[in-house]
C-alpha atoms as a PDB file:
ATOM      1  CA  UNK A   1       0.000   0.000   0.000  1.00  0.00           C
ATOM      2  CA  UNK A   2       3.018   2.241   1.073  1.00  0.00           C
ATOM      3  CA  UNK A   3       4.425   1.342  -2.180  1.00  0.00           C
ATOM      4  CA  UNK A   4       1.576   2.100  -3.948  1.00  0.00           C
ATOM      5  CA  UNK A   5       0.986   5.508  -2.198  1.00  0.00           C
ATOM      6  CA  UNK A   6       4.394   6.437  -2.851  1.00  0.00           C
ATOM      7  CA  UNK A   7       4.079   5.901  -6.575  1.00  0.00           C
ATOM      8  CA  UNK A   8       1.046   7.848  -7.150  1.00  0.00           C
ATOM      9  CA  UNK A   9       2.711  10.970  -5.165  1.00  0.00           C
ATOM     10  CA  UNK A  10       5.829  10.151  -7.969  1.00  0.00           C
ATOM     11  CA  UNK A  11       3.292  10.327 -10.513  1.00  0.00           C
ATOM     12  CA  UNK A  12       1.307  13.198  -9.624  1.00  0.00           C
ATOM     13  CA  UNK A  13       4.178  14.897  -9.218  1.00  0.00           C
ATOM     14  CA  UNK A  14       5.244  14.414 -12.811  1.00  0.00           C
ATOM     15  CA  UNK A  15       2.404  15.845 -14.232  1.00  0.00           C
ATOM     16  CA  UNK A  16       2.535  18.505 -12.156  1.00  0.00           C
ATOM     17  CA  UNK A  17       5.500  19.866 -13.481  1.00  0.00           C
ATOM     18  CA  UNK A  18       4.466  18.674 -17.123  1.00  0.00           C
ATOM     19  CA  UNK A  19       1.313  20.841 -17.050  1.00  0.00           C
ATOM     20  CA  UNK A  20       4.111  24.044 -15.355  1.00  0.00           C
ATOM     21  CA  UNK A  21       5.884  23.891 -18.655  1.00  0.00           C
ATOM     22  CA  UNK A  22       3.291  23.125 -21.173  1.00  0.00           C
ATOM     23  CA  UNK A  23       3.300  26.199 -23.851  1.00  0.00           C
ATOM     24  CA  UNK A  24      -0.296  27.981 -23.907  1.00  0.00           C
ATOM     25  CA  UNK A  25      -2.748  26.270 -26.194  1.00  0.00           C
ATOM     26  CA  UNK A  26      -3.081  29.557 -28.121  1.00  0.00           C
ATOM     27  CA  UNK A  27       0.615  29.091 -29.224  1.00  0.00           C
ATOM     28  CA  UNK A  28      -0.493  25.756 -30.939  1.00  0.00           C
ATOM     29  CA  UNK A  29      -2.572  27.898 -33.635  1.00  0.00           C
ATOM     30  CA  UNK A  30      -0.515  31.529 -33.768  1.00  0.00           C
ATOM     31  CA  UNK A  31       3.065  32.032 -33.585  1.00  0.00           C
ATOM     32  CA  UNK A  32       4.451  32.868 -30.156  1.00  0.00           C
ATOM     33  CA  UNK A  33       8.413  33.682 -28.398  1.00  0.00           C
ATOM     34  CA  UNK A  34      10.145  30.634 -28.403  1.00  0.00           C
ATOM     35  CA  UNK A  35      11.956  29.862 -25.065  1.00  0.00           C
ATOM     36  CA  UNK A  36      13.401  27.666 -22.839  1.00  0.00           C
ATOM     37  CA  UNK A  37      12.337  26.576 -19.562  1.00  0.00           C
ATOM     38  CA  UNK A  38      15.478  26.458 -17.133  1.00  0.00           C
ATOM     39  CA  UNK A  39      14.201  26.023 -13.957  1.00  0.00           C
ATOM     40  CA  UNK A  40      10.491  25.269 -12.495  1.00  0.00           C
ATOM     41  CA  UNK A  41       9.291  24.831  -8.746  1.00  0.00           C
ATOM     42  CA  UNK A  42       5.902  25.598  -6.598  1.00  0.00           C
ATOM     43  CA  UNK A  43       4.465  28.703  -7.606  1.00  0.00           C
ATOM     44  CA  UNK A  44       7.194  29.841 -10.537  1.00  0.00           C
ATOM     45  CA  UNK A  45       8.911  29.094 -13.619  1.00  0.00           C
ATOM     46  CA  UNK A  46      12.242  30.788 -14.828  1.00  0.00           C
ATOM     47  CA  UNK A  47      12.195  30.993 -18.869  1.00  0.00           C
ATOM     48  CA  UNK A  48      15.164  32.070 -20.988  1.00  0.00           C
ATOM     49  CA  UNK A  49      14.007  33.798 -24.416  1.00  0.00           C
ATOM     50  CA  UNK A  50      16.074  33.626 -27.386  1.00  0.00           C
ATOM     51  CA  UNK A  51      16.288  36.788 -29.603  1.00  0.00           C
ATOM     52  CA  UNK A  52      12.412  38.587 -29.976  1.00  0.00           C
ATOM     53  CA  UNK A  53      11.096  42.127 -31.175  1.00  0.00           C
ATOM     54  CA  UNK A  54       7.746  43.512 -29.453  1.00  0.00           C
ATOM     55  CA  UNK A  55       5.780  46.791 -31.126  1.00  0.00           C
ATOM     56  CA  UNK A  56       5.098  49.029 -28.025  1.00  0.00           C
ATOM     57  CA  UNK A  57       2.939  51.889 -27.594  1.00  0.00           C
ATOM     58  CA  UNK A  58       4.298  54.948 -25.769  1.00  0.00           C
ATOM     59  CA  UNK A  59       3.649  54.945 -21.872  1.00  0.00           C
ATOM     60  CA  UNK A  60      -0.279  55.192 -21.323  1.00  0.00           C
ATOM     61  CA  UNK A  61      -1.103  56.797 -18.034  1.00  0.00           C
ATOM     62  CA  UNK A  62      -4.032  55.020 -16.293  1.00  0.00           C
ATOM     63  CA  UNK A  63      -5.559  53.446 -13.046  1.00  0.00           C
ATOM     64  CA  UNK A  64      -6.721  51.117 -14.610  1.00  0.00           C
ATOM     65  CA  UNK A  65      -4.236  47.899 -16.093  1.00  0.00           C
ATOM     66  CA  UNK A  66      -7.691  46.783 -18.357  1.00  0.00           C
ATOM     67  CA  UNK A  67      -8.596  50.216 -19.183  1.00  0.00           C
ATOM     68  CA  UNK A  68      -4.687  51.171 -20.220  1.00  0.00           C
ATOM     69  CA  UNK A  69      -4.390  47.406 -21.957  1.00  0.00           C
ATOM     70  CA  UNK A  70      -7.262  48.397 -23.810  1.00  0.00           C
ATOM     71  CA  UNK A  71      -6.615  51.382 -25.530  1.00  0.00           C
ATOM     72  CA  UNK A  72      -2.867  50.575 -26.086  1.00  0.00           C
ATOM     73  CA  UNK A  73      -4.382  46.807 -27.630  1.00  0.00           C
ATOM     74  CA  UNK A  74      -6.791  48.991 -30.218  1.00  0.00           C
ATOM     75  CA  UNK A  75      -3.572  50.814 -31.028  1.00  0.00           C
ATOM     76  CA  UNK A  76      -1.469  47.359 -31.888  1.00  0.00           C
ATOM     77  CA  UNK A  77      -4.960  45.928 -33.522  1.00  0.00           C
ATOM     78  CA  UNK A  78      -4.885  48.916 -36.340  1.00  0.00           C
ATOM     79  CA  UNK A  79      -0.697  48.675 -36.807  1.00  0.00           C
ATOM     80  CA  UNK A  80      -1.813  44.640 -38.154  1.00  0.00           C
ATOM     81  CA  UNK A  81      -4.471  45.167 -39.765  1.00  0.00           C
ATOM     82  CA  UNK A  82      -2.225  47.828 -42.071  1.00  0.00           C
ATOM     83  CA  UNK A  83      -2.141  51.124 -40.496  1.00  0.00           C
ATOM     84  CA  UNK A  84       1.597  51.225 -40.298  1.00  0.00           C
ATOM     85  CA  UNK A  85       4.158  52.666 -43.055  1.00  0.00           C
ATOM     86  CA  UNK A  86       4.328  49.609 -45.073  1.00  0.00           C
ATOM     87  CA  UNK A  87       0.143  49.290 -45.178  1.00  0.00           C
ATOM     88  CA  UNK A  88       1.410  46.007 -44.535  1.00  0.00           C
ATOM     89  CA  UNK A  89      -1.433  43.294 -42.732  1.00  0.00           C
ATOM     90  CA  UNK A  90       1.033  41.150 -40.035  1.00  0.00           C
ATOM     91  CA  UNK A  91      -0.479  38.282 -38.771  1.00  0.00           C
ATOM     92  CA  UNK A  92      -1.841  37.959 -35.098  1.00  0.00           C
ATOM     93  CA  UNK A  93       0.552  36.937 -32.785  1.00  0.00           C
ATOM     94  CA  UNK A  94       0.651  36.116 -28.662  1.00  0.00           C
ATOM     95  CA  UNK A  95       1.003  37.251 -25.847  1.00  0.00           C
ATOM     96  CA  UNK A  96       0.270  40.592 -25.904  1.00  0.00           C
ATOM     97  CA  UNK A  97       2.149  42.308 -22.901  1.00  0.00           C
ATOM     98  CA  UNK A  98       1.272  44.638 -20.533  1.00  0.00           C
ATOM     99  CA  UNK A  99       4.437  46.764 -18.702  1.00  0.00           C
ATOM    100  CA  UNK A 100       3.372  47.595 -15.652  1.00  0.00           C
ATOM    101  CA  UNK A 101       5.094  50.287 -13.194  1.00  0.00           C
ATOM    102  CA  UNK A 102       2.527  50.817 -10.468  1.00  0.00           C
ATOM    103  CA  UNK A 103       1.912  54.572  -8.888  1.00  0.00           C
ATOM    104  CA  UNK A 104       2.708  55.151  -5.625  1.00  0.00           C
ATOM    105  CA  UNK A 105      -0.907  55.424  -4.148  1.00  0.00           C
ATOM    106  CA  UNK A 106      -4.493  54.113  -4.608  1.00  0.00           C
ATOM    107  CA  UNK A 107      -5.634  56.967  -6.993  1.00  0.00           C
ATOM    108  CA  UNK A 108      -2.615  57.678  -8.726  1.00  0.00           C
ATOM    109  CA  UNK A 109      -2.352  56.541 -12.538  1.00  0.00           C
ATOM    110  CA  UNK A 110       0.189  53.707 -13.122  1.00  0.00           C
ATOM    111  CA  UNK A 111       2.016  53.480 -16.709  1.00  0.00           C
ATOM    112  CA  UNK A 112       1.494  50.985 -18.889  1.00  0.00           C
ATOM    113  CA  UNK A 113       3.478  49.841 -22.123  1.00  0.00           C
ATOM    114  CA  UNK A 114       1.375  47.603 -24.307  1.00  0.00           C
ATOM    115  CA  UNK A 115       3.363  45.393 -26.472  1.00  0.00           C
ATOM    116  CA  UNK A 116       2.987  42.953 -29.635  1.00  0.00           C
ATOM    117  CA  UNK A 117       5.255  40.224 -30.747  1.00  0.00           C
ATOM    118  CA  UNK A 118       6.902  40.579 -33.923  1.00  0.00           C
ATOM    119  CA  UNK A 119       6.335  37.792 -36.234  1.00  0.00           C
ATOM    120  CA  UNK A 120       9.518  36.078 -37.268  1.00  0.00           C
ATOM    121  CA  UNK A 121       8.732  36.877 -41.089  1.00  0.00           C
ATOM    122  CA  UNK A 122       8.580  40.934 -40.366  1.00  0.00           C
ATOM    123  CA  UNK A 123      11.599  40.917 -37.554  1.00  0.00           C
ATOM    124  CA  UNK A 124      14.033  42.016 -40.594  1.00  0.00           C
ATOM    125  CA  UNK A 125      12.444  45.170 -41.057  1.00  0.00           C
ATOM    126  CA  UNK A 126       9.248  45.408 -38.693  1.00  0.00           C
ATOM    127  CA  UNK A 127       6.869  48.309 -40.361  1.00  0.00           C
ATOM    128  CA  UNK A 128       7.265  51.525 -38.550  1.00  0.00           C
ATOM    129  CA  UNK A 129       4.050  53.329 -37.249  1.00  0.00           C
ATOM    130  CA  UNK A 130       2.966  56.498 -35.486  1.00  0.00           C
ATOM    131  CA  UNK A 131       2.904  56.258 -31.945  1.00  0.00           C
ATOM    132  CA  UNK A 132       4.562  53.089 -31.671  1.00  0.00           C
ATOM    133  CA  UNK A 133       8.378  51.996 -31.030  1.00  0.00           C
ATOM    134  CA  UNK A 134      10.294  48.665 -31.083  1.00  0.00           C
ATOM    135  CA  UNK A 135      11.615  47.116 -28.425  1.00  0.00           C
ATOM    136  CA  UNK A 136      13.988  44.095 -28.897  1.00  0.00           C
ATOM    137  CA  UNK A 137      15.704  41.372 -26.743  1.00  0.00           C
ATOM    138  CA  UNK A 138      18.749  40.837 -28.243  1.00  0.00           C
ATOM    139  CA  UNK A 139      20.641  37.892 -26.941  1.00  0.00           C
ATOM    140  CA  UNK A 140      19.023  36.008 -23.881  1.00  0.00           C
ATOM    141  CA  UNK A 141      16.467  37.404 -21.546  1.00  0.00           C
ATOM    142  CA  UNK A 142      15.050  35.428 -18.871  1.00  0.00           C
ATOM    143  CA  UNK A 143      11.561  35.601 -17.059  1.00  0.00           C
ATOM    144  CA  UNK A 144      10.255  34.040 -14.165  1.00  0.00           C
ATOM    145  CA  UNK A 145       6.635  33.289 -14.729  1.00  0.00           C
ATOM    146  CA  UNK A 146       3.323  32.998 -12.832  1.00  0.00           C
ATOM    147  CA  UNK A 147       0.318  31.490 -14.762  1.00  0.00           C
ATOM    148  CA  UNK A 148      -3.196  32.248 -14.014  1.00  0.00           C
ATOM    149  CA  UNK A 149      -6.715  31.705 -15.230  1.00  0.00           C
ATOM    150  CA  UNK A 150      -9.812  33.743 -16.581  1.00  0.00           C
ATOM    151  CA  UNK A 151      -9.960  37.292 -17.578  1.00  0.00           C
ATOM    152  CA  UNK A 152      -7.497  39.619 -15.973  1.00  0.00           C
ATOM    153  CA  UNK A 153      -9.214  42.475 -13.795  1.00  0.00           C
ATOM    154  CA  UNK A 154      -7.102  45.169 -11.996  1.00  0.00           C
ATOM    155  CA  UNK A 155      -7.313  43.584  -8.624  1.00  0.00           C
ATOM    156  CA  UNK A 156      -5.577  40.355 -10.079  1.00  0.00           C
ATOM    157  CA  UNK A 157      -2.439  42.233 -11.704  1.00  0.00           C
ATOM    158  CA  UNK A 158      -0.997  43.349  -8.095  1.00  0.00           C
ATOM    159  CA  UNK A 159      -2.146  40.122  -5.970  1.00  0.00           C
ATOM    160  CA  UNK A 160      -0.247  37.514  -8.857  1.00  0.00           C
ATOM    161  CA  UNK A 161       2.833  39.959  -9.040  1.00  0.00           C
ATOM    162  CA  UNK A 162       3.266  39.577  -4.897  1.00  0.00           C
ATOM    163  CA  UNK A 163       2.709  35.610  -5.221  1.00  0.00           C
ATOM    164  CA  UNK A 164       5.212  35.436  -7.989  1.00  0.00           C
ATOM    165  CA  UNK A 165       7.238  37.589  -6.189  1.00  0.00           C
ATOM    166  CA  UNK A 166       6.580  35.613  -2.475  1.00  0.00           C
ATOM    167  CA  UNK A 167       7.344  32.117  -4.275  1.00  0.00           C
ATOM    168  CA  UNK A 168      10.252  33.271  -5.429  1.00  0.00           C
ATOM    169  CA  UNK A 169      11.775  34.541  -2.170  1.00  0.00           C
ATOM    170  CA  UNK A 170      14.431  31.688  -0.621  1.00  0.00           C
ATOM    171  CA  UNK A 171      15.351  30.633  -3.906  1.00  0.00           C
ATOM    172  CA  UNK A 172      18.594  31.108  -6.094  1.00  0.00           C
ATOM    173  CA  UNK A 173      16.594  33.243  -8.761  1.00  0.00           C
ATOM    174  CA  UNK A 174      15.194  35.872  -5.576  1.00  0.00           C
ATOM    175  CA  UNK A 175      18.558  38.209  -5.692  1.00  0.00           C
ATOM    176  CA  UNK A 176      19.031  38.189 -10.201  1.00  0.00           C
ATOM    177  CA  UNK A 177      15.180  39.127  -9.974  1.00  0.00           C
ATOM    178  CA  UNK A 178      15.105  41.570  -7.751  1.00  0.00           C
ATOM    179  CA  UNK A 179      18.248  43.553  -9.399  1.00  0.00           C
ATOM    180  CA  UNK A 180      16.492  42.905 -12.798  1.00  0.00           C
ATOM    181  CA  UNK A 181      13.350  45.183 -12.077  1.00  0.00           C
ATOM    182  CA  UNK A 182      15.787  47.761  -9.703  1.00  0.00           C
ATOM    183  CA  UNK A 183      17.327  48.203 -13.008  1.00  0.00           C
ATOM    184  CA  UNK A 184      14.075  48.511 -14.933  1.00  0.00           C
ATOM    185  CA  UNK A 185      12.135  50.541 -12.822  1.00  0.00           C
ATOM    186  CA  UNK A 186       9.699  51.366 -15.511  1.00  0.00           C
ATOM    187  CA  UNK A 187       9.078  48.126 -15.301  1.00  0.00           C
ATOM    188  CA  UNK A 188       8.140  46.537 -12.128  1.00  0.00           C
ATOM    189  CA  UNK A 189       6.226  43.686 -13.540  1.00  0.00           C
ATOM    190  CA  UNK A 190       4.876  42.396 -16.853  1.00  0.00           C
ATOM    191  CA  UNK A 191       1.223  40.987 -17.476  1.00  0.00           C
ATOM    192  CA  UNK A 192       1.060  37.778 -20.634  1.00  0.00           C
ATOM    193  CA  UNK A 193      -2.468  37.488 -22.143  1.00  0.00           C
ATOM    194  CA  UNK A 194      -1.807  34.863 -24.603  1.00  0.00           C
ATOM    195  CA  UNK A 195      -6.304  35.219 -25.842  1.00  0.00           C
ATOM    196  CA  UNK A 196      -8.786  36.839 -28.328  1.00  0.00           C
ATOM    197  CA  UNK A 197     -10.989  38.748 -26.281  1.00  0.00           C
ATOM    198  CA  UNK A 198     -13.298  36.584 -27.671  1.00  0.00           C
ATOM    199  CA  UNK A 199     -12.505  33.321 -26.174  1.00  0.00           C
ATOM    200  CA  UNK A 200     -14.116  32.431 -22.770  1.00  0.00           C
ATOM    201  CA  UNK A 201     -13.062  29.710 -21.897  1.00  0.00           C
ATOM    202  CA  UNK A 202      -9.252  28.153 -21.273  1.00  0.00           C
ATOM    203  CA  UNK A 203      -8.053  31.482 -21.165  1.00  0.00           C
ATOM    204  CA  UNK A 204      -4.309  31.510 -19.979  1.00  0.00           C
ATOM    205  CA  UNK A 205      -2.549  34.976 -18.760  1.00  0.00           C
ATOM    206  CA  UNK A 206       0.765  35.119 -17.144  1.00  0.00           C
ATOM    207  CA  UNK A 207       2.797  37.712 -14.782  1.00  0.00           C
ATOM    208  CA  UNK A 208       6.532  38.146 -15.957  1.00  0.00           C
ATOM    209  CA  UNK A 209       9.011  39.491 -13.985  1.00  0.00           C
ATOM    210  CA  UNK A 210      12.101  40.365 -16.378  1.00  0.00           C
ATOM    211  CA  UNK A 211      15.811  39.776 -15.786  1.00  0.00           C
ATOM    212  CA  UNK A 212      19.100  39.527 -18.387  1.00  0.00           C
ATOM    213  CA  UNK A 213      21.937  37.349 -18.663  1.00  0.00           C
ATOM    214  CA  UNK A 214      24.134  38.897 -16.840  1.00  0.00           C
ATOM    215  CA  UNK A 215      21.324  38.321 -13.832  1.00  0.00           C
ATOM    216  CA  UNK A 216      21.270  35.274 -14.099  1.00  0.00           C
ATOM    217  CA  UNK A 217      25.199  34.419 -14.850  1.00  0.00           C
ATOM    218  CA  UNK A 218      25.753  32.885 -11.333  1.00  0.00           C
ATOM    219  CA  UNK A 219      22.533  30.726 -11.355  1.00  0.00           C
END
């Protein structure tokens, strides 16, 4: 029975960790970063992204992280569908990212940078566009990673950043974290929606919390 006991604990533990580093179903049907996952435990998963290019919108001041995600996600809608230089229609892509660097009080307006992925096809020479820059990882750039469920409201963006930020704590990644978004302070956190508004159902989101290489060089 002990025996028995012990390898269903073995086995549930295995597909625990499978279903930590399975890739988002959207990323089955629309291109998506590739990455690497280096390191996974309870709570957490540290990612390493190879080379990637993200359209961004300019800083959107806001209280609200839907309200900001929004309006900078109507901006990134029009640059694909062909209101760019090129006139150019990119295909949909995931996640979209939200930058997040809270305000210091309850009614103060946090900024938010809204971002798109870059399909590989267009990373030569991404069209330019009014209002919007490009930001690109060049070389690796890690992430440890929260995933969540449902649609994101503004009372889950703070409460998953402190329990990504709480698991990590203890652990060898805690210090390479921490100095990554000291040196990013524009950044504090980064929310992953990886689904068409659209979709109701199996809806995956993630909280990133960004460091580089040289971070992460004594892991």
């Amino acid at each position: 029975m002990a025996r028995r006991s012990g390898l269903m604990l073995l086995l549930l533990s295995v597909a625990v960790a499978v279903a930590s580093a399975a890739v988002p179903p959207s990323c089955e049907r629309i291109e998506c970063p590739a990455y690497e996952v280096v390191d996974s435990a309870n709570g957490f998963e540290i990612r390493r992204y190879s080379d990637a290019m993200w359209a961004s919108t300019a800083p959107i001041e806001d209280i609200s992280f839907v309200a900001a995600t929004r309006t900078g996600f109507l901006q990134l809608f029009n640059y694909i569908q062909g209101k760019n230089a090129y006139n150019e229609t990119i295909e949909m892509t995931a996640p979209v990212l939200t930058q997040v660097a809270p305000s210091d009080g309850p009614f103060c307006a946090s900024s938010f940078v809204v971002s798109f992925y870059v399909p590989a096809k267009n990373q030569a020479d991404p069209p330019p566009a009014e209002g919007l820059h490009v930001q690109r990882w060049a070389g690796a750039r890690y992430a440890a990673v929260r995933r969540f469920g449902g649609f994101v409201a503004d009372s889950d963006v703070g409460e998953q950043a402190a329990l990504l930020d709480a698991s990590l704590q203890g652990t060898r990644w805690a210090a390479a974290v921490s100095d990554g978004r000291r040196a990013d302070p524009a950044s504090s956190y980064t929310v992953a929606q990886y689904n068409s508004p659209f979709e109701f159902s199996g809806r995956v989101n993630e909280v990133w919390m960004l460091f580089d290489a040289k971070d992460a060089s004594d892991m």
